[in-house]
C-alpha atoms as a PDB file:
ATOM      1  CA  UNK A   1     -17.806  31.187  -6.322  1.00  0.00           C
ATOM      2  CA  UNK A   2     -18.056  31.401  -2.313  1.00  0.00           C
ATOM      3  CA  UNK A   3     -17.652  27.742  -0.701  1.00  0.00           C
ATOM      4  CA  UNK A   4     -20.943  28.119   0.624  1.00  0.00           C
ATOM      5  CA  UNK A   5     -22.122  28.650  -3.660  1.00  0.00           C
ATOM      6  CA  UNK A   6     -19.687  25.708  -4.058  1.00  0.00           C
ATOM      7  CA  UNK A   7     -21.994  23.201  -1.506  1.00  0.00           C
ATOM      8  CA  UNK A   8     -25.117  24.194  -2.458  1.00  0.00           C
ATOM      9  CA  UNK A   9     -24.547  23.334  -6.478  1.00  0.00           C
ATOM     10  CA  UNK A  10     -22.293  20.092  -5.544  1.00  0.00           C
ATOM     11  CA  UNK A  11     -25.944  18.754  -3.481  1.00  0.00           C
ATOM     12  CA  UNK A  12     -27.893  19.792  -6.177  1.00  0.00           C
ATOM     13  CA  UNK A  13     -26.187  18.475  -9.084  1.00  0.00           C
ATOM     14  CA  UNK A  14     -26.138  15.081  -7.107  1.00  0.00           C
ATOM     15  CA  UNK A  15     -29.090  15.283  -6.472  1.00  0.00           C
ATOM     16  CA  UNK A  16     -29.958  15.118  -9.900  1.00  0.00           C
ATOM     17  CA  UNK A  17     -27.577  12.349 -10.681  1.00  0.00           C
ATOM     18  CA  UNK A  18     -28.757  10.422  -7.919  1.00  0.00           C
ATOM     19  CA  UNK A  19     -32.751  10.487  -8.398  1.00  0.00           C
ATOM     20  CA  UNK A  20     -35.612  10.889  -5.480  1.00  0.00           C
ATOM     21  CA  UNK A  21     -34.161   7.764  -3.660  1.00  0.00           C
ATOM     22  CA  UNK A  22     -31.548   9.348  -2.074  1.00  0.00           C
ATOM     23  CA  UNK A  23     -30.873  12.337   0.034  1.00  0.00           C
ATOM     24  CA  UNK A  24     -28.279  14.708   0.050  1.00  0.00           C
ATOM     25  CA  UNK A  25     -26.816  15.299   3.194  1.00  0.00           C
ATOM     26  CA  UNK A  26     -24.357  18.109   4.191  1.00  0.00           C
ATOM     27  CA  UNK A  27     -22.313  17.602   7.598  1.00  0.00           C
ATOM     28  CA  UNK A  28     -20.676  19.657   9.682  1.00  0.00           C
ATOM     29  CA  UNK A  29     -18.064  17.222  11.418  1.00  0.00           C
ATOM     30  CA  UNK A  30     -15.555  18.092  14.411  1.00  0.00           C
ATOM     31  CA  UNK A  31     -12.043  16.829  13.834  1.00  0.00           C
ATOM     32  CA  UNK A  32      -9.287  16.597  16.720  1.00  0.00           C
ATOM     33  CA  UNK A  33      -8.621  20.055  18.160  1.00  0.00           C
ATOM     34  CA  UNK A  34     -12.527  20.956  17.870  1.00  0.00           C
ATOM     35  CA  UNK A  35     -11.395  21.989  13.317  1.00  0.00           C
ATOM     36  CA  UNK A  36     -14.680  21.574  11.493  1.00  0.00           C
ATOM     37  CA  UNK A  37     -14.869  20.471   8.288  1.00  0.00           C
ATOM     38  CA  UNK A  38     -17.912  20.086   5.753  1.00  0.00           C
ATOM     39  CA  UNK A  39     -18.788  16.673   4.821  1.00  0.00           C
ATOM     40  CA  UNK A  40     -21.438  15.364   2.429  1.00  0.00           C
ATOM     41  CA  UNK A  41     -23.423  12.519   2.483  1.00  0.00           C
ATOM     42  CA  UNK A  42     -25.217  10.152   0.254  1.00  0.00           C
ATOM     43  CA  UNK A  43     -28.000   8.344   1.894  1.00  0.00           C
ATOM     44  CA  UNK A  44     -31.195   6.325   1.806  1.00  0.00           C
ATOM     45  CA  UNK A  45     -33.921   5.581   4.298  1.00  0.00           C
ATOM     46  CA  UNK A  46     -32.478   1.866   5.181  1.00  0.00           C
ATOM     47  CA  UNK A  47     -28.823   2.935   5.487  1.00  0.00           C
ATOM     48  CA  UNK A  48     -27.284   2.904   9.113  1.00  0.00           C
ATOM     49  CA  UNK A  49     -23.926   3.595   8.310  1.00  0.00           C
ATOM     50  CA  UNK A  50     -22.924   5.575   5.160  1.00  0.00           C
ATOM     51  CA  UNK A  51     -19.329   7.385   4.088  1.00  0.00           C
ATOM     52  CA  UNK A  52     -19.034  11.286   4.606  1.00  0.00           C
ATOM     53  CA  UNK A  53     -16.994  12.787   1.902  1.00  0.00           C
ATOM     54  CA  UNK A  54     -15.009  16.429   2.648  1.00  0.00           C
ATOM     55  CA  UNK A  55     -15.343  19.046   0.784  1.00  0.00           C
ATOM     56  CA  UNK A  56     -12.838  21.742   1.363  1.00  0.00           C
ATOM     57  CA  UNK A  57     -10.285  19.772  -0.684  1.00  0.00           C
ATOM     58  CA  UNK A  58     -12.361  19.339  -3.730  1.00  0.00           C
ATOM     59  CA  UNK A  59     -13.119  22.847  -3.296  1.00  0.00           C
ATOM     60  CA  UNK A  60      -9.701  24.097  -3.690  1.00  0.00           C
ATOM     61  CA  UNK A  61      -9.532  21.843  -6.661  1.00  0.00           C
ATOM     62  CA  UNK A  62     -12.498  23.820  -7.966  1.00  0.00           C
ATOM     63  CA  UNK A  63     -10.711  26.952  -7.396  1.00  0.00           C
ATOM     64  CA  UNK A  64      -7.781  25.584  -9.385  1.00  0.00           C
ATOM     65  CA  UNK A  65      -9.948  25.541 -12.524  1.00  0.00           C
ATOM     66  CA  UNK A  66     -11.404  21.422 -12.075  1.00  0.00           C
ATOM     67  CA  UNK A  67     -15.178  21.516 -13.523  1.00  0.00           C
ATOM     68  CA  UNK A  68     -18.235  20.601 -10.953  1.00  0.00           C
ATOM     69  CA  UNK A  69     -19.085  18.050 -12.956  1.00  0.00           C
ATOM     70  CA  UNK A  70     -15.589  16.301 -12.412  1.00  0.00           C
ATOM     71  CA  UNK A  71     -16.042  16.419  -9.356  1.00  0.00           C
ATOM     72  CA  UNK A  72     -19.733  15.458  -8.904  1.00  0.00           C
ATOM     73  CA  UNK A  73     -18.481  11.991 -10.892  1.00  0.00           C
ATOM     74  CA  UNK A  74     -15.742  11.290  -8.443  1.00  0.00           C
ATOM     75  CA  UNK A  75     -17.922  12.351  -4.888  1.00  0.00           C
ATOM     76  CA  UNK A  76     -20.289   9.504  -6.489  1.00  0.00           C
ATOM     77  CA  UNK A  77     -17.292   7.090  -7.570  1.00  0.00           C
ATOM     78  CA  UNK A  78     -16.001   7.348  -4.189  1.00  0.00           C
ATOM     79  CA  UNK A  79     -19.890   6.845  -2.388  1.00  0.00           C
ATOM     80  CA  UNK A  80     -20.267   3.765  -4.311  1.00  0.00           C
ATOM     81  CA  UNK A  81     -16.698   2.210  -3.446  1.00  0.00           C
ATOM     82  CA  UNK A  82     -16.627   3.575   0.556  1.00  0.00           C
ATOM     83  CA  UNK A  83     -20.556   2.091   0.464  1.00  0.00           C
ATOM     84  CA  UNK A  84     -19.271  -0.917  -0.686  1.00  0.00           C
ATOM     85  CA  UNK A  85     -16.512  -1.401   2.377  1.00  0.00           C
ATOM     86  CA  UNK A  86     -19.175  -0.099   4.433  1.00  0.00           C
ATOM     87  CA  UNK A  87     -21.790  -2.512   4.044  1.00  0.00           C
ATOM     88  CA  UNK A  88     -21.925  -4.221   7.033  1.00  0.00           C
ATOM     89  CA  UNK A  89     -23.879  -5.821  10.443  1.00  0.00           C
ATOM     90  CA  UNK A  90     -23.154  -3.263  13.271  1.00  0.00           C
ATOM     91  CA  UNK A  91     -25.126  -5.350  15.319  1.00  0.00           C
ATOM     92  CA  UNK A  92     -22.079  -6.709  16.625  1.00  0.00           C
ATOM     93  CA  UNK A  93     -20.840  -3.388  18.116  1.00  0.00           C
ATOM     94  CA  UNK A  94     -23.285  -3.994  20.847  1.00  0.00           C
ATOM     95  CA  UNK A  95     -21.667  -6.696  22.002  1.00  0.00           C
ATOM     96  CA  UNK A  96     -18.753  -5.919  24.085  1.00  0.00           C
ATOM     97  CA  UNK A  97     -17.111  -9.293  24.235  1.00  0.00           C
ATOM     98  CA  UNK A  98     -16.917  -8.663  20.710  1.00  0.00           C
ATOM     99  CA  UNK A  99     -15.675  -5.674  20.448  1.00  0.00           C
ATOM    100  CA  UNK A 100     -12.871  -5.394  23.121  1.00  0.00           C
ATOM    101  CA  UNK A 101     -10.075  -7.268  21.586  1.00  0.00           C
ATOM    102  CA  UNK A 102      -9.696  -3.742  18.992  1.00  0.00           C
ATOM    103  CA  UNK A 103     -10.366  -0.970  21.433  1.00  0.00           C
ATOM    104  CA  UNK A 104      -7.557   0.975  21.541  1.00  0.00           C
ATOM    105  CA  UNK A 105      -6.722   4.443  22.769  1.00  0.00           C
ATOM    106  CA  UNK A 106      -4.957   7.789  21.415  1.00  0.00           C
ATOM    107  CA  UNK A 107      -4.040  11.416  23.360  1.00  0.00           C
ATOM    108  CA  UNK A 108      -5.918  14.657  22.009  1.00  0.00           C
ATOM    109  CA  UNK A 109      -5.292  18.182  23.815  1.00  0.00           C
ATOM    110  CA  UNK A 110      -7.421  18.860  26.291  1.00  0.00           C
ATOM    111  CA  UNK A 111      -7.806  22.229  26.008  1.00  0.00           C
ATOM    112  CA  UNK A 112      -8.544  22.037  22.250  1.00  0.00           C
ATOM    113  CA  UNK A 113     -11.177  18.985  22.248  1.00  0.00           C
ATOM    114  CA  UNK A 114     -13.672  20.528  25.365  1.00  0.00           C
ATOM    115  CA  UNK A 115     -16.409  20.130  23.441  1.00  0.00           C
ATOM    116  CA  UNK A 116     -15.888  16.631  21.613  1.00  0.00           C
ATOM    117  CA  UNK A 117     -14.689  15.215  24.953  1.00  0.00           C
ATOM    118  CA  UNK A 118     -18.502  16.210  26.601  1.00  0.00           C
ATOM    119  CA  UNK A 119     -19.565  13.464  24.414  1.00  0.00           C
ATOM    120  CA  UNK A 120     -16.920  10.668  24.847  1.00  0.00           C
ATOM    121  CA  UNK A 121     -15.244   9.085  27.830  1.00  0.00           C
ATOM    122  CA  UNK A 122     -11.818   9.988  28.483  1.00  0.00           C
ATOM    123  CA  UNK A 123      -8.747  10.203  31.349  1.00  0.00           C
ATOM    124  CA  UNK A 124      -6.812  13.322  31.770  1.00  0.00           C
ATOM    125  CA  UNK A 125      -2.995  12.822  31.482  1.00  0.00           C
ATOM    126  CA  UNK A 126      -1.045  16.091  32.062  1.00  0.00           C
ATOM    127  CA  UNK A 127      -2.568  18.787  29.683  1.00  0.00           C
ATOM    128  CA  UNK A 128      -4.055  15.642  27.234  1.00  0.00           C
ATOM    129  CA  UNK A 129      -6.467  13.144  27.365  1.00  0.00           C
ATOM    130  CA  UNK A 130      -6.853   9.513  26.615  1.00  0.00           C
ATOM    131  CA  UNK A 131      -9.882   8.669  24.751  1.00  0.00           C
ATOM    132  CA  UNK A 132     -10.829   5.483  22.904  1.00  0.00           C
ATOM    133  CA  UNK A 133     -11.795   3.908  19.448  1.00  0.00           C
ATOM    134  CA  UNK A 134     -12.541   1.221  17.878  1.00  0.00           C
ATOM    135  CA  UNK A 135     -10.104  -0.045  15.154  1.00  0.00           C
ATOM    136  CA  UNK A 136     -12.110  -1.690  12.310  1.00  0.00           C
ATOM    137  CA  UNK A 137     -10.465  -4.777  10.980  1.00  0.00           C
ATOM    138  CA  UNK A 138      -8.374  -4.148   8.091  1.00  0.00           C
ATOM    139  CA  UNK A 139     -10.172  -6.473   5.317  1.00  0.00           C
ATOM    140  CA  UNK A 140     -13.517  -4.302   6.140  1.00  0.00           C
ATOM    141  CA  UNK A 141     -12.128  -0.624   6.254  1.00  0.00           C
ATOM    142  CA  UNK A 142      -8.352  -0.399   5.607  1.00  0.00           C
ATOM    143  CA  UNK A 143      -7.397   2.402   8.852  1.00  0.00           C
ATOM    144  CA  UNK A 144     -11.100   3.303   9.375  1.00  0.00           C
ATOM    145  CA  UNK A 145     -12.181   3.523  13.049  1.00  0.00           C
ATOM    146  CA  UNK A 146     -15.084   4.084  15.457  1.00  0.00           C
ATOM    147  CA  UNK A 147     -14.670   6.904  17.808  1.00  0.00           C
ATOM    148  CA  UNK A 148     -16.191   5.213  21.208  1.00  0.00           C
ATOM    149  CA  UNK A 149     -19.088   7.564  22.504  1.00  0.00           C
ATOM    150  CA  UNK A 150     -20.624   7.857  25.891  1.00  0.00           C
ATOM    151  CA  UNK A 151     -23.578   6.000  24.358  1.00  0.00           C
ATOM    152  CA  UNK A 152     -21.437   3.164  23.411  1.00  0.00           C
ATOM    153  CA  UNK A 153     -19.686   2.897  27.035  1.00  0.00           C
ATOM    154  CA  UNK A 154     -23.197   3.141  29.143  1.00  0.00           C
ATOM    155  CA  UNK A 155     -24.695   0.140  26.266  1.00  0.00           C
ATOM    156  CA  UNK A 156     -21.875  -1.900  27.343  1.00  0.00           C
ATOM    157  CA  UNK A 157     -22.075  -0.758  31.025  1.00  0.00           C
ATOM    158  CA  UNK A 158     -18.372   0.084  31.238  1.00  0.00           C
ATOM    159  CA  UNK A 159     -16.584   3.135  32.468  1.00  0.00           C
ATOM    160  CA  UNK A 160     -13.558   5.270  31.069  1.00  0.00           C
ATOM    161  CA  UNK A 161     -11.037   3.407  33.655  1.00  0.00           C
ATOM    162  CA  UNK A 162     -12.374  -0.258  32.207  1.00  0.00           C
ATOM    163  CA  UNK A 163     -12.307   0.979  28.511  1.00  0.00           C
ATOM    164  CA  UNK A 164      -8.634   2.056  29.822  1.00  0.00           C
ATOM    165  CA  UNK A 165      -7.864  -1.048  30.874  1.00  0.00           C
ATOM    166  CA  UNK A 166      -8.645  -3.075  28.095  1.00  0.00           C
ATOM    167  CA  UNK A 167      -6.968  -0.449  25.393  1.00  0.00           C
ATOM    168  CA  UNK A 168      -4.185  -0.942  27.355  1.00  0.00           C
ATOM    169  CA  UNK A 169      -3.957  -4.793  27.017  1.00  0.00           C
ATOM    170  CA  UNK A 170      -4.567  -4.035  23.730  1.00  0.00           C
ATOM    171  CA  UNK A 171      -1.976  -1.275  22.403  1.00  0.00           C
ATOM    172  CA  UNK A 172       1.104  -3.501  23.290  1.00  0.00           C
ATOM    173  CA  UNK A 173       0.032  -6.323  21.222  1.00  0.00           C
ATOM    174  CA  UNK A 174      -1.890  -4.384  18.218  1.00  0.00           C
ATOM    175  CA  UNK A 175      -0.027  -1.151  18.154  1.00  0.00           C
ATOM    176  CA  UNK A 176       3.644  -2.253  19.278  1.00  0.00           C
ATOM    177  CA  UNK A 177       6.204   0.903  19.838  1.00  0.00           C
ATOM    178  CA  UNK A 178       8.251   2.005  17.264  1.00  0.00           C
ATOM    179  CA  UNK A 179      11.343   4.167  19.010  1.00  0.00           C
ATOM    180  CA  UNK A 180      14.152   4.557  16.394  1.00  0.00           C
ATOM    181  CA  UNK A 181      16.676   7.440  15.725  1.00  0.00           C
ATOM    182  CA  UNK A 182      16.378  10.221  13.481  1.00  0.00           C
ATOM    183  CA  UNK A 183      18.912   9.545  11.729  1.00  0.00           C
ATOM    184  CA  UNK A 184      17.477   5.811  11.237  1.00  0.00           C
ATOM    185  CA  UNK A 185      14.331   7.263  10.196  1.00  0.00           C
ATOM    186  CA  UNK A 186      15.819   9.916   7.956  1.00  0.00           C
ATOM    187  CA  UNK A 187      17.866   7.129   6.070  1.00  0.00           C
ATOM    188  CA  UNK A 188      15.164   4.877   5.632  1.00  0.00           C
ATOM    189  CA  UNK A 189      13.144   7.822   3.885  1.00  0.00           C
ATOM    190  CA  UNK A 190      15.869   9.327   1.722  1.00  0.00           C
ATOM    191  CA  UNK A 191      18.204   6.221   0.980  1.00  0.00           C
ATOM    192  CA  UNK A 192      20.576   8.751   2.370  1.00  0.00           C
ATOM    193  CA  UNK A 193      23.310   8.533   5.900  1.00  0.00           C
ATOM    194  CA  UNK A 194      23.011  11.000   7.711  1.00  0.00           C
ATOM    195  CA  UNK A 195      26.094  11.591  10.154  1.00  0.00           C
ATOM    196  CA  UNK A 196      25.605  12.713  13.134  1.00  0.00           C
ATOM    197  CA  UNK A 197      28.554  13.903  14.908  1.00  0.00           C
ATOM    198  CA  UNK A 198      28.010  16.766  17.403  1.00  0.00           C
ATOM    199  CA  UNK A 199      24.640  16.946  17.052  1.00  0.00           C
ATOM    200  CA  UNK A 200      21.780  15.853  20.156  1.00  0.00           C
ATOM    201  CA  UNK A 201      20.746  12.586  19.645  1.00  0.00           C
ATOM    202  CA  UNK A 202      16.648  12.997  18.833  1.00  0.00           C
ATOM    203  CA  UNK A 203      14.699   9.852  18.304  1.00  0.00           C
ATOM    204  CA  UNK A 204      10.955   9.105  17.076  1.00  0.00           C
ATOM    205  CA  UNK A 205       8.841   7.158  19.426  1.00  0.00           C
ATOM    206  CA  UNK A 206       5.478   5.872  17.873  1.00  0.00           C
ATOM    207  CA  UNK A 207       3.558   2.832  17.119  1.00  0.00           C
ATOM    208  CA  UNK A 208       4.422   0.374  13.954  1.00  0.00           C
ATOM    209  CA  UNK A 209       1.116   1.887  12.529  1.00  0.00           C
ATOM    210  CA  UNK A 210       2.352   5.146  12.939  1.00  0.00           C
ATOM    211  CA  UNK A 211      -0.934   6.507  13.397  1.00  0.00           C
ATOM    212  CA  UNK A 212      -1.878   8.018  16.439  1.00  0.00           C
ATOM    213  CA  UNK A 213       1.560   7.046  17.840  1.00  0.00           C
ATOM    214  CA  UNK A 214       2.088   9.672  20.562  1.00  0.00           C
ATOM    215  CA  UNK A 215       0.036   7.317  22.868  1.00  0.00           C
ATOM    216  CA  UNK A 216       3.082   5.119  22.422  1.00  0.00           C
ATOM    217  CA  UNK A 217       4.137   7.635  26.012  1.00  0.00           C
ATOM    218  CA  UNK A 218       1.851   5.978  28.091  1.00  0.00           C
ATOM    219  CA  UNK A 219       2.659   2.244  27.593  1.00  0.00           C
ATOM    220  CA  UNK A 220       6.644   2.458  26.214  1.00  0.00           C
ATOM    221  CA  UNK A 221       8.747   0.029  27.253  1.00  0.00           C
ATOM    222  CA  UNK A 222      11.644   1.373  25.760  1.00  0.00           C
ATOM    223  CA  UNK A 223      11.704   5.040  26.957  1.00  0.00           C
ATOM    224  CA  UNK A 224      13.493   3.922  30.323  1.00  0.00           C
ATOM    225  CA  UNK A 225      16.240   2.069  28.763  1.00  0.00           C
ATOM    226  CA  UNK A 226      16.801   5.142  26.138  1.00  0.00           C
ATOM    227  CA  UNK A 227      17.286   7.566  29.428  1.00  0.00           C
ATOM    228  CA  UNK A 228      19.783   4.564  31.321  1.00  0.00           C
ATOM    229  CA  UNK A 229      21.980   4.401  27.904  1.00  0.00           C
ATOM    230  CA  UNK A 230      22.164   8.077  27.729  1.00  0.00           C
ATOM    231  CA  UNK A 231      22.292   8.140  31.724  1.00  0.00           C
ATOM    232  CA  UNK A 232      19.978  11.355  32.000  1.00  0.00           C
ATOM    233  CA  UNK A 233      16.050  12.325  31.807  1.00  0.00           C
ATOM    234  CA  UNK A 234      14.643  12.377  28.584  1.00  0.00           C
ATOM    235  CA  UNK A 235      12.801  15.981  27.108  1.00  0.00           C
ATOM    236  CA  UNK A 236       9.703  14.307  25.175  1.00  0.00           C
ATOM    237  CA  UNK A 237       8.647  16.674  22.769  1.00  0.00           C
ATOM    238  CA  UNK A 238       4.911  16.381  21.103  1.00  0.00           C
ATOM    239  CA  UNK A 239       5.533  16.334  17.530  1.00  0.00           C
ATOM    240  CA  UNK A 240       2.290  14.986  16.207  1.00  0.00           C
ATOM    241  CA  UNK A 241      -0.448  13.058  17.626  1.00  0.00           C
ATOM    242  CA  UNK A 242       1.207  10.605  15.573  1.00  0.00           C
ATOM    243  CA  UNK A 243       4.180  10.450  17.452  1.00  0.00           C
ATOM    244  CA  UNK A 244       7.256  12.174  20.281  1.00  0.00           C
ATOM    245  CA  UNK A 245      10.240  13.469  19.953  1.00  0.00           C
ATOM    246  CA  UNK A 246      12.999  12.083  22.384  1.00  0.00           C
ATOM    247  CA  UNK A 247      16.127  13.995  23.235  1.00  0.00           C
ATOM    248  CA  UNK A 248      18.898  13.903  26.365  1.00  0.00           C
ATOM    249  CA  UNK A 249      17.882  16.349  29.351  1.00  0.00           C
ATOM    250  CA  UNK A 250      21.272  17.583  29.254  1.00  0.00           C
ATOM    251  CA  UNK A 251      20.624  20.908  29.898  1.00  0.00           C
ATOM    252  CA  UNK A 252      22.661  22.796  27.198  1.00  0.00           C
ATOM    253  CA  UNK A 253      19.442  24.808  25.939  1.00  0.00           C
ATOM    254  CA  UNK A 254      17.079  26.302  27.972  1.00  0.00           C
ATOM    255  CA  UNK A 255      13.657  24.594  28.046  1.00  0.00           C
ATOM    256  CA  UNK A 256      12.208  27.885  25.910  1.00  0.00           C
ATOM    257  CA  UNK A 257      14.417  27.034  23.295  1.00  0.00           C
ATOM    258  CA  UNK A 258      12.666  23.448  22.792  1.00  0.00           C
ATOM    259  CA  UNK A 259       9.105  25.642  23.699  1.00  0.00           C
ATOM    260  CA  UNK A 260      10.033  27.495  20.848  1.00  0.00           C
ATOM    261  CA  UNK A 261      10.497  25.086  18.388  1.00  0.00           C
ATOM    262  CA  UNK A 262       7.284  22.805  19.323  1.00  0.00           C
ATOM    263  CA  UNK A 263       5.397  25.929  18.632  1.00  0.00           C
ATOM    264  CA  UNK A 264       7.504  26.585  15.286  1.00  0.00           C
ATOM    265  CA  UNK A 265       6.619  23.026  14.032  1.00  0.00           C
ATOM    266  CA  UNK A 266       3.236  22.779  15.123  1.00  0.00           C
ATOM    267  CA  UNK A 267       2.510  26.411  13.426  1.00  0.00           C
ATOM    268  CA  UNK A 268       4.429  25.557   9.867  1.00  0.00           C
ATOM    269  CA  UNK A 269       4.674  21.890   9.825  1.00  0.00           C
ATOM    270  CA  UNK A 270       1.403  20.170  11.132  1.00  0.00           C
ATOM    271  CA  UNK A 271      -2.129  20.063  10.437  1.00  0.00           C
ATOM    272  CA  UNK A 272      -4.139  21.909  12.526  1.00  0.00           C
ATOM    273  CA  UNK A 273      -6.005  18.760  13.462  1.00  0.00           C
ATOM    274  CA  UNK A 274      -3.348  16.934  14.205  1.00  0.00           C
ATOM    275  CA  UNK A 275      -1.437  18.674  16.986  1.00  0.00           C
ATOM    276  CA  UNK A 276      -0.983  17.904  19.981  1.00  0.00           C
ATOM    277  CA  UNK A 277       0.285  19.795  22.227  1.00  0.00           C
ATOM    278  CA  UNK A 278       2.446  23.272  22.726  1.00  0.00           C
ATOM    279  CA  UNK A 279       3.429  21.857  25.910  1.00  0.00           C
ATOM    280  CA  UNK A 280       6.812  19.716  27.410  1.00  0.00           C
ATOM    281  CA  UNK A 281       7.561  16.106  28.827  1.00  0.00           C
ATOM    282  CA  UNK A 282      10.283  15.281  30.596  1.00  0.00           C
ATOM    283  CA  UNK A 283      10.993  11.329  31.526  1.00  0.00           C
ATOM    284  CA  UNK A 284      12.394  11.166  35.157  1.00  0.00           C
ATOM    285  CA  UNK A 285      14.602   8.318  35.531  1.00  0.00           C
ATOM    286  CA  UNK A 286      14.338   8.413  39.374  1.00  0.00           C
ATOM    287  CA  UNK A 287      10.862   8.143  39.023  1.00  0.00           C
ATOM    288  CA  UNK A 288      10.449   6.579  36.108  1.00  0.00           C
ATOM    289  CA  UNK A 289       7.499   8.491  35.247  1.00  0.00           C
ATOM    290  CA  UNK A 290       6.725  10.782  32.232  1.00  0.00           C
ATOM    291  CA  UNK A 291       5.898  14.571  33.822  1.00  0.00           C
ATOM    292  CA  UNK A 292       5.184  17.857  32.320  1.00  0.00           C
ATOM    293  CA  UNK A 293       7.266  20.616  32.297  1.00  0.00           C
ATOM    294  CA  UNK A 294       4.654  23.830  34.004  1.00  0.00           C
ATOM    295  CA  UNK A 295       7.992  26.141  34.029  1.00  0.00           C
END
């Protein structure tokens, strides 16, 4: 069965579980880097805000030999649990005294998000931009979030440099920088020391969250220090929208060798929605600024 096959029996059989009081929904949703996914809905006439569950997994599950009807239960187990969370006054969103203390912001390409960033406010940073969410409190939606539309901004009569300056207040005390070394990071994951000798010191820089941690660039506090200790600029290397890769400018490979291997990871290693950038950052201690690498 075709995944278009697969859709069209997964909204009829809930249909039928779910009786004339509901409607069946299917979404097509744009993720970071303009990947669409399918998305299906559960909904009644009063509902303002309702969960969107994705499809393509469950799909491959179905491909894998799980029955429909498996699956039809747990699209409606999860409906009734995210519906749960979800039920909520969004009143409050109007108010933007309200609302400010959680705005926060994250970097998306540029390139790859044209046509979600016609519909939000954002600042262009090298070949990125900053846009802005909300972050929903943690005892309502654990790590569920409000992507902050145009719409939003002109209700609240703000601008994209305001919104800035608030996220910006914001991300040092609710999404503090995280910069350790891989080697840290690698024993803290595997119980295991790693040693190091000879090899270029490479370090993570994020947010304690460690979600959309790559932001962690724009506010650091710790990036300068790193370059002073190692007493060159610092190659920042765009991992993940999640987080950067920090190694000594010493110039003992050839900035196509680091090219190389962000293109490498980003192919093999990370979800298509979740990359950042094929590009290069360099952290000029003279300047003390964080510029791309064009050549």
């Amino acid at each position: 069965m075709g995944f278009q096959k697969f859709v069209e029996n997964i909204v009829d059989l809930l249909q039928e579980r779910m009786g004339a009081a509901y409607e069946i929904k299917v979404l097509r949703v744009t993720k970071n880097n303009d990947v669409e996914q399918t998305g299906i809905a559960i909904t009644r006439q009063e509902d303002s805000i309702f969960p969107t569950i994705y499809l393509e997994g469950l799909y491959q599950e179905y491909r894998e030999g799980e029955k429909l009807s498996v699956l039809v239960e747990r699209i409606i187990n999860c409906h009734e649990e995210q519906s749960m969370t979800l039920n909520l006054d969004m009143d409050f969103f109007r108010d933007y005294n309200r609302v400010k203390d959680r705005i926060f912001y994250k970097l998306v390409s540029f390139e790859k998000n044209k046509k979600f960033l016609r519909d939000v406010p954002h600042l262009r940073w090298h070949d990125l931009a900053i846009v802005f969410y909300y972050a929903m409190e943690a005892d309502v939606v654990e790590g569920g979030s409000i992507t902050i539309k145009r719409q939003h901004m002109l209700m609240w009569k703000q601008n994209a440099e305001s919104l800035y300056r608030t996220a910006r207040h914001n991300m040092k005390r609710g999404m503090p920088e995280l910069l350790v070394s891989m080697r840290e990071l690698i024993a803290e994951m595997t119980g295991v020391s790693v040693c190091g000798d000879g090899a270029t010191p490479m370090y993570v820089l994020t947010n304690k969250e460690k979600c959309f941690g790559a932001s962690a660039m724009l506010y650091s506090e710790k990036i300068g220090p790193l370059a002073e200790r190692f007493g060159c600029d610092l190659l920042i290397l765009p991992s993940s929208i999640h987080e950067v890769l920090l190694i000594p400018d010493d110039h003992v490979r050839e900035y196509a060798f680091y090219r190389q291997m962000v293109e490498e990871v980003n192919r093999t290693q990370v979800e298509p929605e979740e990359v950042l950038s094929y590009g290069l950052y360099r952290y000029c201690r003279k300047n003390s600024e964080i510029e791309e690498i064009i050549s």
